[in-house]
N, C-alpha and C. Protein backbone atom coordinates (compact mmCIF):
# COMPACT_ATOMS: atom_id res chain seq x y z
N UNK A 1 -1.43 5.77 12.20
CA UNK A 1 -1.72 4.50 12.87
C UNK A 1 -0.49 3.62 12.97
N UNK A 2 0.77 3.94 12.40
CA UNK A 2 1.43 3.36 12.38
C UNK A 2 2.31 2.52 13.65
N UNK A 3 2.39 3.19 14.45
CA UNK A 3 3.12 3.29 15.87
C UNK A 3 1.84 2.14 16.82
N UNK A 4 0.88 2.45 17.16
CA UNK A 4 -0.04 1.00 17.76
C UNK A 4 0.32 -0.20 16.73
N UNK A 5 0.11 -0.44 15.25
CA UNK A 5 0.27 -1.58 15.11
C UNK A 5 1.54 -1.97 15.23
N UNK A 6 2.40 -1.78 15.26
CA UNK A 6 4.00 -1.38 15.01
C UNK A 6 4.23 -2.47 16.64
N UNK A 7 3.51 -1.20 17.38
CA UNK A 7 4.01 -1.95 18.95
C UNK A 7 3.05 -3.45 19.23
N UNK A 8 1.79 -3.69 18.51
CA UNK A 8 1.08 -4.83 18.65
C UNK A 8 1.56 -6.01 18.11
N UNK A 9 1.56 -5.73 16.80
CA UNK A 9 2.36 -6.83 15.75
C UNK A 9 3.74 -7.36 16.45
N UNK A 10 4.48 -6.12 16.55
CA UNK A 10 5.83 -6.71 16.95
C UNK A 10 6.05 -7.83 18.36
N UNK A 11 5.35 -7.44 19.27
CA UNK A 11 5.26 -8.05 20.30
C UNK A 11 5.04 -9.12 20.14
N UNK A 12 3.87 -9.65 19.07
CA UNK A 12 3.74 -11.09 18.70
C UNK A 12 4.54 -12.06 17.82
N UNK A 13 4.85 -11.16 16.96
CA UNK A 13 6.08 -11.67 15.95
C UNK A 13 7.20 -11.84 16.98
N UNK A 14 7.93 -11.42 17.92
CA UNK A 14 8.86 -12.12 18.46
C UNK A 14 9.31 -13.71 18.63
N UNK A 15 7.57 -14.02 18.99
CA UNK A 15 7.16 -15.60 19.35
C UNK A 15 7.07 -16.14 18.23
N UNK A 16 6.29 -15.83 17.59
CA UNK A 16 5.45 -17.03 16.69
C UNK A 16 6.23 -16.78 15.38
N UNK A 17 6.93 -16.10 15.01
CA UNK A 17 7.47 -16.05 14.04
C UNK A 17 9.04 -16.88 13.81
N UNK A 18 9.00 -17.48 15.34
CA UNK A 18 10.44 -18.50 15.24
C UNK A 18 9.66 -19.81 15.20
N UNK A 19 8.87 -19.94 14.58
CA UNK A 19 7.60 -21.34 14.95
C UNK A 19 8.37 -22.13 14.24
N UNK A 20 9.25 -22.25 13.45
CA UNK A 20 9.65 -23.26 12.85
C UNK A 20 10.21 -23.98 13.27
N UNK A 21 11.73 -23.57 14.46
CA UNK A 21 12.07 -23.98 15.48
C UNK A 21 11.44 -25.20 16.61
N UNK A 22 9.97 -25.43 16.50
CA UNK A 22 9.50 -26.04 18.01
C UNK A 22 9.21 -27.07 16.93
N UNK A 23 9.37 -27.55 16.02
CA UNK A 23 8.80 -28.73 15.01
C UNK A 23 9.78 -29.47 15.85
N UNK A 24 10.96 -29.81 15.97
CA UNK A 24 11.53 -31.20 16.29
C UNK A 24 11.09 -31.54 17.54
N UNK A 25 11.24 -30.54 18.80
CA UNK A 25 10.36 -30.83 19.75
C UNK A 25 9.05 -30.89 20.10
N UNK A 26 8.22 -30.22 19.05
CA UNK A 26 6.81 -30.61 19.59
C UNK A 26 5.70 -31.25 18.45
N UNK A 27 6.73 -31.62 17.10
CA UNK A 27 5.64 -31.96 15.80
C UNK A 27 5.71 -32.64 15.49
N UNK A 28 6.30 -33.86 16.07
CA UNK A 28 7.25 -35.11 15.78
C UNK A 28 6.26 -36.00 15.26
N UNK A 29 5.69 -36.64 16.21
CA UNK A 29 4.82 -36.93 16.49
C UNK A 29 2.64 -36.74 15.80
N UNK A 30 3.19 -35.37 15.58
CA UNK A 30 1.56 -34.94 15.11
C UNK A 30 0.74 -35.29 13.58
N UNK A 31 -0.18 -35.11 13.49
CA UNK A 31 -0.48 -35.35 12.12
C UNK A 31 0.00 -33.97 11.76
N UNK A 32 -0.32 -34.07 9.89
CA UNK A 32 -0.16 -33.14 9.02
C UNK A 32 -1.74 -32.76 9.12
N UNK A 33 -2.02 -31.64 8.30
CA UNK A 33 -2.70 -30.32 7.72
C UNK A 33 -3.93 -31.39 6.47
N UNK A 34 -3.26 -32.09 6.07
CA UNK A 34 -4.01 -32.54 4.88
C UNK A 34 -3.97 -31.81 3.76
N UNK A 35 -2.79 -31.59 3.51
CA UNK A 35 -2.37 -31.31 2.04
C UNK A 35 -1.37 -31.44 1.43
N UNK A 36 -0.87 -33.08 1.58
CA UNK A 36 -0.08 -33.58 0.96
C UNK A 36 -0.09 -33.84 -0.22
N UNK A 37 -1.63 -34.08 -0.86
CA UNK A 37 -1.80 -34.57 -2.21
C UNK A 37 -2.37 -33.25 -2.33
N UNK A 38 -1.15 -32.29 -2.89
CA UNK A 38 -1.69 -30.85 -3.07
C UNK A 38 -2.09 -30.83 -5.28
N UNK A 39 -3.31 -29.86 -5.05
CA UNK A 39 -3.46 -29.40 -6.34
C UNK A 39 -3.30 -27.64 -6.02
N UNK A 40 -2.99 -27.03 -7.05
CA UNK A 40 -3.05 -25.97 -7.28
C UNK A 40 -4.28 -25.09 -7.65
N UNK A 41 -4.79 -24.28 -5.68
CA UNK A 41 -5.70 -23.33 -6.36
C UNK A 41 -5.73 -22.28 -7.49
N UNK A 42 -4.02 -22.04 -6.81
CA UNK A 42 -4.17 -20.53 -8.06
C UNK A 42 -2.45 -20.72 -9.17
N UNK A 43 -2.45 -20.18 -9.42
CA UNK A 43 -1.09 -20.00 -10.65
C UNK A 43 -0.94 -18.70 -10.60
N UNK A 44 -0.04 -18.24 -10.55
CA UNK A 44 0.28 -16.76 -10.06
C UNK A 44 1.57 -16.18 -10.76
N UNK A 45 1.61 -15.29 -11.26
CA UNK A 45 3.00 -14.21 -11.18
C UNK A 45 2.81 -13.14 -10.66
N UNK A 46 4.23 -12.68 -10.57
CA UNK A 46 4.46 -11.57 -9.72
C UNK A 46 3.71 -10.69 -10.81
N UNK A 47 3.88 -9.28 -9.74
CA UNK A 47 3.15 -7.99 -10.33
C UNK A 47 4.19 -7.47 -11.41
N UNK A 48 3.74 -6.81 -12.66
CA UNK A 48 4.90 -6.03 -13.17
C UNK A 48 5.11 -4.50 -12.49
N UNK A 49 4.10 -4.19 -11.38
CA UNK A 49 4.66 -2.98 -10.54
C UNK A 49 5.43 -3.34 -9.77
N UNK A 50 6.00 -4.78 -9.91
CA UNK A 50 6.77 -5.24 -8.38
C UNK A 50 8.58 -5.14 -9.40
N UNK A 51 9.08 -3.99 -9.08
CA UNK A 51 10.91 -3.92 -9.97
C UNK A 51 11.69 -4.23 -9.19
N UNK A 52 11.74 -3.94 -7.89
CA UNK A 52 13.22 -3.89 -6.86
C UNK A 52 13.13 -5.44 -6.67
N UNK A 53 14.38 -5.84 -6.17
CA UNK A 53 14.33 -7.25 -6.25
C UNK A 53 15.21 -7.54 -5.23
N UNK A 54 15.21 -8.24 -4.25
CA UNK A 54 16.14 -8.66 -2.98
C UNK A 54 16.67 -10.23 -3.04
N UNK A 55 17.68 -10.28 -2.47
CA UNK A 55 17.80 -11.98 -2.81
C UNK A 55 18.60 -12.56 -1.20
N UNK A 56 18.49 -13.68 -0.85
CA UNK A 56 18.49 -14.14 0.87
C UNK A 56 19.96 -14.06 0.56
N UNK A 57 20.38 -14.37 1.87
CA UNK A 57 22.01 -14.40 1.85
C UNK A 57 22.05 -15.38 2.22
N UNK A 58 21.70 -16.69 3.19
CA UNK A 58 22.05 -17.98 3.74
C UNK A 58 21.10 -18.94 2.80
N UNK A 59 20.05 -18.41 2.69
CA UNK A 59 18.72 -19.97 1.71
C UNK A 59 18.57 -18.80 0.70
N UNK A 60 18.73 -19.40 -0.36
CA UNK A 60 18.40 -19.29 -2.13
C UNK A 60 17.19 -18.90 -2.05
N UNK A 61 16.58 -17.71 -2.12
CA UNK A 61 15.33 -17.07 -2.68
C UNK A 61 15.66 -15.97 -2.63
N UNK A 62 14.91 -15.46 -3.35
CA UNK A 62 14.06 -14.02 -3.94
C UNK A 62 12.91 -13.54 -3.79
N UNK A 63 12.92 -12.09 -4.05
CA UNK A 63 11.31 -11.48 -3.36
C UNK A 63 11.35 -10.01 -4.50
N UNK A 64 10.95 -10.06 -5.29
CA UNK A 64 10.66 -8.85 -5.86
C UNK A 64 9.18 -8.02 -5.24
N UNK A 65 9.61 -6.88 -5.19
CA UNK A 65 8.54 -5.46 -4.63
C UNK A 65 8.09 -4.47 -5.00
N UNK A 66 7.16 -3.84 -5.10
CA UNK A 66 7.13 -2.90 -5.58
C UNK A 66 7.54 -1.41 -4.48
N UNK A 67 8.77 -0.85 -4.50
CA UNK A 67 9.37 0.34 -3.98
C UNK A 67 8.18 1.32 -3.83
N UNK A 68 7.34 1.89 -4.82
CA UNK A 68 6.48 2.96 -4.43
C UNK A 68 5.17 2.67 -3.39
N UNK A 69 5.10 1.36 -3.31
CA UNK A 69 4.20 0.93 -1.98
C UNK A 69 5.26 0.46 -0.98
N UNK A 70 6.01 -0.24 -0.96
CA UNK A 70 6.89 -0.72 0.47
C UNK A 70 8.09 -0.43 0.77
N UNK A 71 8.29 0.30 1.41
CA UNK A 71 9.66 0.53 2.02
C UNK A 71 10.64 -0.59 2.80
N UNK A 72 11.69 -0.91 2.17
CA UNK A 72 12.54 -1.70 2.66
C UNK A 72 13.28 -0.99 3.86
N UNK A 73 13.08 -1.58 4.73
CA UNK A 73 13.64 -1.14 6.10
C UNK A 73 15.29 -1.36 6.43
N UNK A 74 15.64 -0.38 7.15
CA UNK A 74 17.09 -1.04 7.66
C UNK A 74 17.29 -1.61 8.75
N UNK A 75 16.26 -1.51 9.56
CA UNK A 75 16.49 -2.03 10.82
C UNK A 75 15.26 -2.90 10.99
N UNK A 76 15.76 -4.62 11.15
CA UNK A 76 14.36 -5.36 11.08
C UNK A 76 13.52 -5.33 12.03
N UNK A 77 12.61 -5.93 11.90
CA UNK A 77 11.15 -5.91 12.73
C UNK A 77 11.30 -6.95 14.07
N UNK A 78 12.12 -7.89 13.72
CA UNK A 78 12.47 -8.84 14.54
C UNK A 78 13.99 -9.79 14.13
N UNK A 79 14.38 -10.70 14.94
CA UNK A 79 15.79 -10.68 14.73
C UNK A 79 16.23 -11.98 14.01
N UNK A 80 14.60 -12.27 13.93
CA UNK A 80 15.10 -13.83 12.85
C UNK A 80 14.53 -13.16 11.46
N UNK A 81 14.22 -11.87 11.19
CA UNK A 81 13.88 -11.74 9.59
C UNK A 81 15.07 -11.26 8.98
N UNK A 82 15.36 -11.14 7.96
CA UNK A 82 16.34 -11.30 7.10
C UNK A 82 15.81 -10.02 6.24
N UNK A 83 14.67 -9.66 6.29
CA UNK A 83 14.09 -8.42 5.79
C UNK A 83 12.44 -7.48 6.39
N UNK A 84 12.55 -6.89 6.61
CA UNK A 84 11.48 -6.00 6.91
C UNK A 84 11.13 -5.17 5.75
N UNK A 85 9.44 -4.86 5.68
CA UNK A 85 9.10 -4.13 5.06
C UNK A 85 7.89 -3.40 5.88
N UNK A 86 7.43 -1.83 5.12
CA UNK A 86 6.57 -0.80 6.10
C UNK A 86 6.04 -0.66 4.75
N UNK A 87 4.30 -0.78 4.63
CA UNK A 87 3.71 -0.16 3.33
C UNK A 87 3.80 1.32 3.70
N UNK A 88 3.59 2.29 3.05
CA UNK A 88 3.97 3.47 2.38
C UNK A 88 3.29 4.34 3.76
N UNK A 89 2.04 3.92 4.17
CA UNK A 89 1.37 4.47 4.76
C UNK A 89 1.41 4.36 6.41
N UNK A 90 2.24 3.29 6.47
CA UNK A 90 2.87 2.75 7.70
C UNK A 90 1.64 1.65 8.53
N UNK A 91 0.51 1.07 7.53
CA UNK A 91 -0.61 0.77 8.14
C UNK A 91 -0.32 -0.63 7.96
N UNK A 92 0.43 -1.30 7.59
CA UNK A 92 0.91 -2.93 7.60
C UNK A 92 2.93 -3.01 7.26
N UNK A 93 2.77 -4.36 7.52
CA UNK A 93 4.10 -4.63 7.73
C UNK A 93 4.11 -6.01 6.99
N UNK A 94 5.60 -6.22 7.10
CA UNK A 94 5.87 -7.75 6.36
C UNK A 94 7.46 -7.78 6.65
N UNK A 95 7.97 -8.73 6.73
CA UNK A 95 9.32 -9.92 7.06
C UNK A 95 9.31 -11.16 5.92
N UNK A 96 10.38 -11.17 5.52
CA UNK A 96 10.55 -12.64 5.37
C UNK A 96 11.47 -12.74 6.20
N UNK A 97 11.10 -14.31 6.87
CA UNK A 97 12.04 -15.37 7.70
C UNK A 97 12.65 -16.74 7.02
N UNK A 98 13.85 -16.78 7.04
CA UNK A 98 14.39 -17.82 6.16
C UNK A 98 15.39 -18.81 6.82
N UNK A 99 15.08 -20.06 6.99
CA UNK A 99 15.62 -20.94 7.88
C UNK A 99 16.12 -22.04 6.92
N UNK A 100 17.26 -22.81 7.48
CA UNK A 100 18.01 -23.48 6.57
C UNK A 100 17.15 -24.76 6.68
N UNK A 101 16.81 -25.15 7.69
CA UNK A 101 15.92 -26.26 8.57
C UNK A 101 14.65 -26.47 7.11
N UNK A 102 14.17 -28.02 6.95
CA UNK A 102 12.98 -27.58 6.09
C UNK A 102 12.01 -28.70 6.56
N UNK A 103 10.54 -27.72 6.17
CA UNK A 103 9.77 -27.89 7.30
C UNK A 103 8.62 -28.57 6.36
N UNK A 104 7.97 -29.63 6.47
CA UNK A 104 7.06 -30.02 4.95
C UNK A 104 5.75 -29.33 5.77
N UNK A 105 5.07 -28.39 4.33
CA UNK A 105 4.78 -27.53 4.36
C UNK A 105 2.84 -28.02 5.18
N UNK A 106 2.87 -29.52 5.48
CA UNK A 106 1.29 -30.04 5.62
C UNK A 106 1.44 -29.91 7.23
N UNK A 107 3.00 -29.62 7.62
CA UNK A 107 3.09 -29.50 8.99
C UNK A 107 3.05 -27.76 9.65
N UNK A 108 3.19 -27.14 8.69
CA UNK A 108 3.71 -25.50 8.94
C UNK A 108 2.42 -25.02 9.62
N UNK A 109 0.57 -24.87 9.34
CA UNK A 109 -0.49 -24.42 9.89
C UNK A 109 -0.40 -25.04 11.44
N UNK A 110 0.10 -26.22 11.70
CA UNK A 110 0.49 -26.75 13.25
C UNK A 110 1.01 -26.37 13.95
N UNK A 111 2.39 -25.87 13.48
CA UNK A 111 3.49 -25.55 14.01
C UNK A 111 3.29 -23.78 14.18
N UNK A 112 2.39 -22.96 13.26
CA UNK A 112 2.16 -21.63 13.50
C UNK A 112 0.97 -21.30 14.47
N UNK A 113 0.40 -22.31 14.81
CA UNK A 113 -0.89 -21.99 15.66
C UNK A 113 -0.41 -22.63 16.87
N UNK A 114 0.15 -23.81 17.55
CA UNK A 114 1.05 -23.71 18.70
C UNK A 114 1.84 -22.33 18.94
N UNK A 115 3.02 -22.24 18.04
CA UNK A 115 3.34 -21.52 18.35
C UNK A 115 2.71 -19.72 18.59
N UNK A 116 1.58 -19.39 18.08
CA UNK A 116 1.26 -18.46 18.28
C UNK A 116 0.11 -18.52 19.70
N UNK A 117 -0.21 -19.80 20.06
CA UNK A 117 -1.03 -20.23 21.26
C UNK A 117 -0.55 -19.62 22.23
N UNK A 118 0.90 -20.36 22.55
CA UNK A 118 1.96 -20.63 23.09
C UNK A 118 2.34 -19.45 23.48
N UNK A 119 2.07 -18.10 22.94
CA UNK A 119 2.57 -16.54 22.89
C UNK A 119 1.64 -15.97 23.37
N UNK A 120 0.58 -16.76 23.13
CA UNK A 120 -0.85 -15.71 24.03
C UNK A 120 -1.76 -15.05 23.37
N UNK A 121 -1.89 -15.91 21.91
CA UNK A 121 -2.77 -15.54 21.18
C UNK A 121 -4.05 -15.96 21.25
N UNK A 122 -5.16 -15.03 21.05
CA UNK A 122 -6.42 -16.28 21.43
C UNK A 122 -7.63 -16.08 20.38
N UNK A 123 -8.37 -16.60 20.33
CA UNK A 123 -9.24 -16.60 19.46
C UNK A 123 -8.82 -16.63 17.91
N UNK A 124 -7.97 -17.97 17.61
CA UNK A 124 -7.30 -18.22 16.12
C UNK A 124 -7.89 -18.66 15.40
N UNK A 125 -8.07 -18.23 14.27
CA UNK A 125 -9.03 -18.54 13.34
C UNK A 125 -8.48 -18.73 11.88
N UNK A 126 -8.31 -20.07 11.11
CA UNK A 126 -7.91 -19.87 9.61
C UNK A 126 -8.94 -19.59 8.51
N UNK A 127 -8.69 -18.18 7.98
CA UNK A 127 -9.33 -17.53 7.44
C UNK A 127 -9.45 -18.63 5.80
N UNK A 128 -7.85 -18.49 5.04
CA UNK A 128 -7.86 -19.41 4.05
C UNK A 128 -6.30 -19.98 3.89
N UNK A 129 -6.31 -20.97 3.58
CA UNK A 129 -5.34 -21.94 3.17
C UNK A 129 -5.37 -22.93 1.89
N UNK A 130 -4.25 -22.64 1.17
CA UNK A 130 -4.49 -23.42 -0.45
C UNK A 130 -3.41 -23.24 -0.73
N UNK A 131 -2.74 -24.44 -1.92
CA UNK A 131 -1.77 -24.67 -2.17
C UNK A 131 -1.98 -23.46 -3.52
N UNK A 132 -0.66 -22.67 -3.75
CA UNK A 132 -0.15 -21.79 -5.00
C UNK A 132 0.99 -22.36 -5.82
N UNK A 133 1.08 -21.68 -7.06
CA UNK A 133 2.41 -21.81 -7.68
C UNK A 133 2.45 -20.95 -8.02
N UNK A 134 3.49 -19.70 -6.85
CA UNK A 134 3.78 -18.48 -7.37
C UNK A 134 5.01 -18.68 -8.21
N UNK A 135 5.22 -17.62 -9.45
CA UNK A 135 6.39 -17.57 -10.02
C UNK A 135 6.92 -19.23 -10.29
N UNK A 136 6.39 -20.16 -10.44
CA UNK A 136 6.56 -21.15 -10.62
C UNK A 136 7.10 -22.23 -9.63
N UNK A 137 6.92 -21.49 -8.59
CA UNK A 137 7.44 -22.09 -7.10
C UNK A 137 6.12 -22.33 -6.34
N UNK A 138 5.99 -23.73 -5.95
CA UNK A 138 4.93 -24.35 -5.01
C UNK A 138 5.19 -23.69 -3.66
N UNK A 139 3.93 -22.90 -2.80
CA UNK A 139 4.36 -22.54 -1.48
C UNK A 139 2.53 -22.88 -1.17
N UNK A 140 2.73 -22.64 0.31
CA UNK A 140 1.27 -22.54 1.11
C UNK A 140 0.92 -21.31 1.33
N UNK A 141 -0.28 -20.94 0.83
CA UNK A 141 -0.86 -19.70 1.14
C UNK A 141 -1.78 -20.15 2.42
N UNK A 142 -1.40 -19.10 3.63
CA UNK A 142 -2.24 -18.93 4.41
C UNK A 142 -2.59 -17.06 4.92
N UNK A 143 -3.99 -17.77 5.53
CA UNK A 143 -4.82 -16.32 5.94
C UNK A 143 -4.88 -16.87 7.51
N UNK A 144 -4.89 -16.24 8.54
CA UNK A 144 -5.55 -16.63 9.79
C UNK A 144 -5.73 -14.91 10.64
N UNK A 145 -6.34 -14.92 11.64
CA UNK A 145 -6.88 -13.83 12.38
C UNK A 145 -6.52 -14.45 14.18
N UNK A 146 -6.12 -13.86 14.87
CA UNK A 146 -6.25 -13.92 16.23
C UNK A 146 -6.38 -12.54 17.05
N UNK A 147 -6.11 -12.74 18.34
CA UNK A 147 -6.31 -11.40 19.49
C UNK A 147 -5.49 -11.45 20.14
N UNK A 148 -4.56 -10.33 20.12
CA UNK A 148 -3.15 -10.14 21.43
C UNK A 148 -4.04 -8.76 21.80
N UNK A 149 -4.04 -8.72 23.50
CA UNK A 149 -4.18 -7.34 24.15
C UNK A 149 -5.24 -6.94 23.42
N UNK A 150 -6.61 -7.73 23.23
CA UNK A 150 -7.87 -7.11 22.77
C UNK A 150 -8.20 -6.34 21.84
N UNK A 151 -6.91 -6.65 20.79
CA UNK A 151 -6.33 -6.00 19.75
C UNK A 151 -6.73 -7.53 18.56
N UNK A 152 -7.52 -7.30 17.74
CA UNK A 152 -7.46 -8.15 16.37
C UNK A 152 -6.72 -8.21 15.43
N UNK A 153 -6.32 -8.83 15.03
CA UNK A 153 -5.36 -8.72 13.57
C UNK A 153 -4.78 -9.92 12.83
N UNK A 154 -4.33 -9.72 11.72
CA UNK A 154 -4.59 -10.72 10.15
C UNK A 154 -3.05 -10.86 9.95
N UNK A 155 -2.65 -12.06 9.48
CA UNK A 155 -1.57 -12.57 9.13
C UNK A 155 -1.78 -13.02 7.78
N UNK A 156 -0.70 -12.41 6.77
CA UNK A 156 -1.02 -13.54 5.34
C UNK A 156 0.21 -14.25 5.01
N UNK A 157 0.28 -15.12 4.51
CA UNK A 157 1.61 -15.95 4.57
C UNK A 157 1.29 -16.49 2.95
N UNK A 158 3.18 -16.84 2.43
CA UNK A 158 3.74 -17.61 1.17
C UNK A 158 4.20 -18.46 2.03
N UNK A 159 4.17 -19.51 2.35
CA UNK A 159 5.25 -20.27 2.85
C UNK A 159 6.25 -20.89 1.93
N UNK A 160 7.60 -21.23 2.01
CA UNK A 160 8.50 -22.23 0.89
C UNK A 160 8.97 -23.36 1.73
N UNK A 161 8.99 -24.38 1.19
CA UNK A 161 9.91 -25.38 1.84
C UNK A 161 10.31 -26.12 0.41
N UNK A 162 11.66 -26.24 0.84
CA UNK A 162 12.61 -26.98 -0.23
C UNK A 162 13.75 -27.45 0.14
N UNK A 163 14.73 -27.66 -0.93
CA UNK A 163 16.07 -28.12 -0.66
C UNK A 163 17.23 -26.71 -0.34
N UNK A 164 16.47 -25.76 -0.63
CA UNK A 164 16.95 -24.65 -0.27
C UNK A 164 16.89 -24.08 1.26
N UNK A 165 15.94 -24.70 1.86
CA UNK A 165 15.26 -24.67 2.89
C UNK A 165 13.65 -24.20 3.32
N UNK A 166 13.19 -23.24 4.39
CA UNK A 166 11.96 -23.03 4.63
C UNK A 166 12.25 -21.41 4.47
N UNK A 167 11.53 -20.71 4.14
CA UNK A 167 11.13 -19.55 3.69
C UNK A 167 9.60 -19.44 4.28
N UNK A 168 9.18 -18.19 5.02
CA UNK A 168 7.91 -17.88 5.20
C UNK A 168 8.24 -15.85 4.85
N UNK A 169 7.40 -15.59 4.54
CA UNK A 169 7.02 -14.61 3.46
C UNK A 169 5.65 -13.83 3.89
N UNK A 170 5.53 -13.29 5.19
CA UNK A 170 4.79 -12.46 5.72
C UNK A 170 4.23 -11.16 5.89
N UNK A 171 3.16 -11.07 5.62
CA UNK A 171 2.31 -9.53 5.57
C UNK A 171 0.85 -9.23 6.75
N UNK A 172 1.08 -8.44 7.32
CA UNK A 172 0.27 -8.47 8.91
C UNK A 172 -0.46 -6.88 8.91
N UNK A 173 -1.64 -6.83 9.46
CA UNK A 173 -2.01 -5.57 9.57
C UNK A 173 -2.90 -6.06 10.44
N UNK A 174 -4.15 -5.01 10.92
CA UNK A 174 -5.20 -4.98 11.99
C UNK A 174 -6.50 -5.89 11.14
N UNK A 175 -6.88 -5.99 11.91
CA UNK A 175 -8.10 -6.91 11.57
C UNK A 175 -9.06 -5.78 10.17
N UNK A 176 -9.04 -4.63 11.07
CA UNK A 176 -9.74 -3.58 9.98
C UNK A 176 -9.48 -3.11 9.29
N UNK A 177 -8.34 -3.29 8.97
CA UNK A 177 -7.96 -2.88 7.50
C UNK A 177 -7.75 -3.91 6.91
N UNK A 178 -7.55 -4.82 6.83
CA UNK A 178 -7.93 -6.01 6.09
C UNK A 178 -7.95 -5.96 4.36
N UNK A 179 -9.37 -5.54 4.69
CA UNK A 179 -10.14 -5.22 2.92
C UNK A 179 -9.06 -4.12 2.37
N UNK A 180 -8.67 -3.15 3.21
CA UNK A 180 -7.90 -2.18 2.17
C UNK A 180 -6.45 -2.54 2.05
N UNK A 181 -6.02 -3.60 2.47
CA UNK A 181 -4.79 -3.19 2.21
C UNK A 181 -4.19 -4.69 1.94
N UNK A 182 -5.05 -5.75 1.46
CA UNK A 182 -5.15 -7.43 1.37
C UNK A 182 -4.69 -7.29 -0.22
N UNK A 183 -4.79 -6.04 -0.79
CA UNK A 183 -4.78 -6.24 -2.43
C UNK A 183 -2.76 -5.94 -2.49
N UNK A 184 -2.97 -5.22 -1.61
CA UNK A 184 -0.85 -4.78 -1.82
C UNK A 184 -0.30 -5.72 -0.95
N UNK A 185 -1.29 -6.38 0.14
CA UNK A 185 0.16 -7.33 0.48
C UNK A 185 -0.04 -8.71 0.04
N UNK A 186 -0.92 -9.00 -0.35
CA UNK A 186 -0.50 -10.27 -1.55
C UNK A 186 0.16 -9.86 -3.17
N UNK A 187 0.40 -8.71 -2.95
CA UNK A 187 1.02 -8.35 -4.53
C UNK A 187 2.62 -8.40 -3.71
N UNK A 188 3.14 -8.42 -2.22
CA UNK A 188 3.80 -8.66 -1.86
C UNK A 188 4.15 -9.87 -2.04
N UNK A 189 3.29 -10.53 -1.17
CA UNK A 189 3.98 -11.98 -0.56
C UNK A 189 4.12 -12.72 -2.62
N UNK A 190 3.60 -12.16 -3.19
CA UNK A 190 3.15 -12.92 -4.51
C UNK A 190 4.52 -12.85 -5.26
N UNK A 191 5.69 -11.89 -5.13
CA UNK A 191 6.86 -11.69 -5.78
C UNK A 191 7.69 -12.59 -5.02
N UNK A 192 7.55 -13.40 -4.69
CA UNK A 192 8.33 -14.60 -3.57
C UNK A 192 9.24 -15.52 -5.51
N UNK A 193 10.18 -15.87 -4.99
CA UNK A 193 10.72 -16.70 -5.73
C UNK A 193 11.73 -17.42 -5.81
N UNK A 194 12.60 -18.20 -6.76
CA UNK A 194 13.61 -19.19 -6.29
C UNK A 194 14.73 -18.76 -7.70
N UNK A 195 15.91 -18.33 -6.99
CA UNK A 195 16.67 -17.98 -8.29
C UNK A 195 16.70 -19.43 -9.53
N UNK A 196 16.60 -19.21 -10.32
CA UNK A 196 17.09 -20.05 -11.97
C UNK A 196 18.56 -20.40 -11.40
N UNK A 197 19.18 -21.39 -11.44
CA UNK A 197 20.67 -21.85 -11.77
C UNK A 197 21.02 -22.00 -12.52
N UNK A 198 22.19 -21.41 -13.22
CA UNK A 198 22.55 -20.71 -14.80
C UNK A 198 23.42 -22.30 -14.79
C-alpha cells in the first residue's frame, strides 16, 4: 500500500505543510483556538523502544525513534522537512518541519486548516486537540481527518513553539488504518524534544 498513500499524502503535504508561512498575511488579525490558559491533558515520555536520536540543524530540537519501526529516509518527503520518516511497512509516514519563525501555538489549528482549505482539502474535521508535556516540553497535540481526491486520511501532530522557534512533528496515514497504526505514530511524534544546555 505504500506507493497510493505515498502519492496522496505527498501531494497534500506540499501545501499545507508550509502553513506556518501564511500567519503574517492571513492570521493577523484572527482570533486564537482557545488555549491560551493551557492545562495539561497528558504528561508523557518518550518510549524506551525509541534509541536513535536526530537533532535539527537551524532550530534546537530533538526527536528520538524507534529504528526497528521507522526508517529514516534520505530523500525527504517534501522540501520544507528537515526529516522524513516511512514506518517499516510503508503504510504511514511522518516529517518534522522546523521554522525559525514562532508561531503561538492557540493560532497553529487556524493557520493548518486555511492552509489545508486553501490546497483543496474538504471535509476537515478535528478529531482531538489538547495541550501535552512531552519529555518535559509543552507542545499541541492535534488529530484532524480530511478528503483529497476522494481519498480520506488522518494527520497527527506535536506542535513546538518557542524561543527556539516552531517545530511541527508529523505522522499521516489513510483514514483506515488509523486504529492500527495510531499506537507507533504517537510513540513517534511522542520522542519530540528540546536539547538540555550544559
Amino acid at each position: 500500500m505504500e506507493k497510493p498513500i505515498r502519492t496522496i499524502i505527498t501531494l497534500l503535504v506540499i501545501s499545507v505543510i508550509s502553513i506556518f508561512t501564511l500567519q503574517a498575511k492571513e492570521v493577523d488579525n484572527q482570533p486564537g483556538v482557545g488555549l491560551k490558559e493551557a492545562t495539561f491533558e497528558k504528561v508523557i515520555q518518550k518510549s524506551s523502544e525509541s534509541t536513535d536520536k536526530i537533532v535539527g540543524q537551524e532550530v534546537d530540537y530533538c526527536l528520538w525513534y524507534n529504528p526497528n519501526k521507522w526508517e529514516l529516509l534520505k530523500e525527504n518527503l517534501n522540501n520544507v522537512a528537515e526529516y522524513s520518516f516511512k514506518i517499516d511497512d510503508g503504510d504511514a509516514f511522518a516529517m518534522i518541519i522546523p521554522e525559525e519563525d514562532i508561531t503561538p501555538l492557540e493560532d497553529a489549528p487556524y493557520i493548518i486548516f486555511e492552509g489545508a482549505k486553501h490546497s483543496g482539502v474538504e471535509d476537515i474535521k478535528i478529531l482531538k486537540m489538547e495541550n501535552h508535556l512531552v519529555n518535559g516540553v509543552e507542545v499541541l497535540y492535534l488529530i484532524w481527518s480530511g478528503k483529497i481526491m476522494d481519498t480520506k486520511f488522518t494527520y497527527m501532530y506535536n506542535i513546538y513553539s518557542g524561543k527556539e522557534g516552531t517545530v511541527q512533528v508529523v505522522a499521516y496515514t489513510l483514514d483506515d488504518l488509523v486504529d492500527d497504526k495510531k499506537e507507533v505514530m504517537e510513540e513517534l511524534l511522542n520522542g519530540f524534544c528540546i536539547p538540555e544546555k550544559s
